[in-house]
Protein backbone atom coordinates (compact mmCIF):
# COMPACT_ATOMS: atom_id res chain seq x y z
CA UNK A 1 0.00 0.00 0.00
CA UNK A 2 3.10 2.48 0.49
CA UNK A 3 3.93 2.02 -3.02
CA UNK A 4 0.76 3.05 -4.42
CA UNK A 5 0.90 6.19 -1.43
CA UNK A 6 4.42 7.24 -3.15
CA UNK A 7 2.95 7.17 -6.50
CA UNK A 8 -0.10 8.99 -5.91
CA UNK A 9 1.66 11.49 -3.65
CA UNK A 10 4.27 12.15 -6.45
CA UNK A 11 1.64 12.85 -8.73
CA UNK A 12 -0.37 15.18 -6.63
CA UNK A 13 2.83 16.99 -5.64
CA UNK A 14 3.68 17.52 -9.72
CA UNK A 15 0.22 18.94 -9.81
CA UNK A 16 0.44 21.23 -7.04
CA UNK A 17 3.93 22.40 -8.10
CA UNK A 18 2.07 22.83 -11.61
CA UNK A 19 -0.77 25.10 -10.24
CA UNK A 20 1.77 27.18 -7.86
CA UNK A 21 4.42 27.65 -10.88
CA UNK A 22 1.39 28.91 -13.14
CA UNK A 23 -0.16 31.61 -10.75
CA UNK A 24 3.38 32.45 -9.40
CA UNK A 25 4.48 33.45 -13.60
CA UNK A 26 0.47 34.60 -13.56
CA UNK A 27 -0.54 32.72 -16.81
CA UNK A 28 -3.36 33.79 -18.43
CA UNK A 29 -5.94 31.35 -18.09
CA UNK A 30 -5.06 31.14 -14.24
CA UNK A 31 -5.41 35.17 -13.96
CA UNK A 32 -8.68 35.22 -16.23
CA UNK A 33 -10.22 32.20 -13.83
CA UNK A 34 -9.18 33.58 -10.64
CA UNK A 35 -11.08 36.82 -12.00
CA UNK A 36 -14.01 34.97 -12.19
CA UNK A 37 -14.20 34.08 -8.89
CA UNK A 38 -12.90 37.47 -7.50
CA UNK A 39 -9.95 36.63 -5.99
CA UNK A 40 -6.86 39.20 -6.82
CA UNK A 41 -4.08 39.12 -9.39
CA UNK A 42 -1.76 40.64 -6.71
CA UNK A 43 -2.59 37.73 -4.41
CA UNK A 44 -1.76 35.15 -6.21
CA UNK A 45 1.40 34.25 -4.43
CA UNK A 46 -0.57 33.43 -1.61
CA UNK A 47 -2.59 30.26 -3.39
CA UNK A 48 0.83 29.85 -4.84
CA UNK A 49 2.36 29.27 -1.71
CA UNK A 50 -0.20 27.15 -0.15
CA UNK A 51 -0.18 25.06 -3.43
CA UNK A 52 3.91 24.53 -2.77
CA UNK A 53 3.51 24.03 1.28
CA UNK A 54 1.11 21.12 0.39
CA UNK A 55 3.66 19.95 -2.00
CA UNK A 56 6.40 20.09 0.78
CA UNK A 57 4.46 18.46 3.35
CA UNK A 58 3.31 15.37 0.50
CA UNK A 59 6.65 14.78 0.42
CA UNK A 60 7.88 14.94 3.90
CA UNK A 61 4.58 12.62 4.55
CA UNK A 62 6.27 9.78 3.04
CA UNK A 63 9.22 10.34 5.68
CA UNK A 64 6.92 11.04 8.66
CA UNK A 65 3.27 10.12 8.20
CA UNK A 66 1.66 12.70 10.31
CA UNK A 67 2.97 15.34 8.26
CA UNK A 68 1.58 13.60 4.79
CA UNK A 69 -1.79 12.98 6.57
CA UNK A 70 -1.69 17.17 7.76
CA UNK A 71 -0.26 17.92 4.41
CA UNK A 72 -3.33 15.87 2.57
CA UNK A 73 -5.84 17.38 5.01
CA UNK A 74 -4.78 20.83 3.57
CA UNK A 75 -5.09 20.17 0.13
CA UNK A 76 -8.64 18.85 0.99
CA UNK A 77 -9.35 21.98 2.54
CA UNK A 78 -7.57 24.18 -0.25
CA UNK A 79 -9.52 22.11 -3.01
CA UNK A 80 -13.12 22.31 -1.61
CA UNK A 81 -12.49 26.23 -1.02
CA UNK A 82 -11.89 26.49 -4.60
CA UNK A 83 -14.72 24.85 -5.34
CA UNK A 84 -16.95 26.86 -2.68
CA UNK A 85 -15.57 29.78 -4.58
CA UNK A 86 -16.86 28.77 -7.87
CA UNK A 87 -19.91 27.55 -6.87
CA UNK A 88 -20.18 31.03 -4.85
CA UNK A 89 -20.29 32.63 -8.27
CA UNK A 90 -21.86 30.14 -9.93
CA UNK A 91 -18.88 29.30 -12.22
CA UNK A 92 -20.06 25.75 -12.66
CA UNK A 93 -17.56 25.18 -15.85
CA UNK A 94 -14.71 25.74 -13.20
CA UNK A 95 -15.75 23.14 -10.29
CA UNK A 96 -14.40 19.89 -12.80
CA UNK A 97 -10.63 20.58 -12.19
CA UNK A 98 -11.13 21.65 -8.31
CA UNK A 99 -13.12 18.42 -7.83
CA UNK A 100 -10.91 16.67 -9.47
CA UNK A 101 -8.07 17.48 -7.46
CA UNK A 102 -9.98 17.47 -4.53
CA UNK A 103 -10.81 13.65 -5.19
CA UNK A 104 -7.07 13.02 -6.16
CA UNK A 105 -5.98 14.70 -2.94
CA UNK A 106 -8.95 12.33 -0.92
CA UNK A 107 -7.42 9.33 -2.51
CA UNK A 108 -3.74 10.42 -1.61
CA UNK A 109 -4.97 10.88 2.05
CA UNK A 110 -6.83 7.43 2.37
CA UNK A 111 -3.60 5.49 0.67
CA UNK A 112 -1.33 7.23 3.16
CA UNK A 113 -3.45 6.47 6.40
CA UNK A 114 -3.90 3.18 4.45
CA UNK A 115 -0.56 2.09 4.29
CA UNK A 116 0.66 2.44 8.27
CA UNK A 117 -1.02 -0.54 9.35
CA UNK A 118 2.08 -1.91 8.02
């Protein structure tokens, strides 16, 4: 069960490190989607940030469990706040990637509690 933890944390850590790269450089379609939901250009660093302290702590997890299990807990939470902000505007094109990752992040937190009972 580690194995499979590693892989999906590996993966979810490329994504975050993705999604923090692109609203650090401010690419366009992050800017023009975090417009739709209101939430400022010149803030950006901040949901960058969280996206690469998630990314740290996925990492450390597989060192130190309680710190993947935290780590996967706040990608949770950072994931269904995206999609409370979407659905707040009623940007329902935008909820498929946020759910998305939030389900990716779900299964990276199950597969990590998952694999101490060894």
């Amino acid at each position: 069960m580690f194995i499979a933890a590693v892989i999906v944390s590996a993966l979810l850590v490329a994504v975050l490190l993705g999604s923090g790269r692109a609203k650090l450089v401010r690419e366009k379609a992050v800017v023009e989607m975090m417009a739709t939901v209101g939430f400022p250009e010149d803030r950006l660093w901040l949901l960058a940030g969280a996206e690469f302290v998630g990314a740290v702590g996925l990492v450390g997890g597989l060192f130190w469990a309680p710190l993947g299990i935290a780590a996967a807990i706040g990608v949770i939470l950072y994931f269904a706040g995206a999609i409370g902000s979407h659905l707040r505007v009623r940007d329902y094109k935008g909820i498929a990637p946020a759910t998305g990752l939030l389900l990716f992040a779900v299964s990276t937190l199950v597969l990590r509690v998952a694999s101490l009972g060894r």
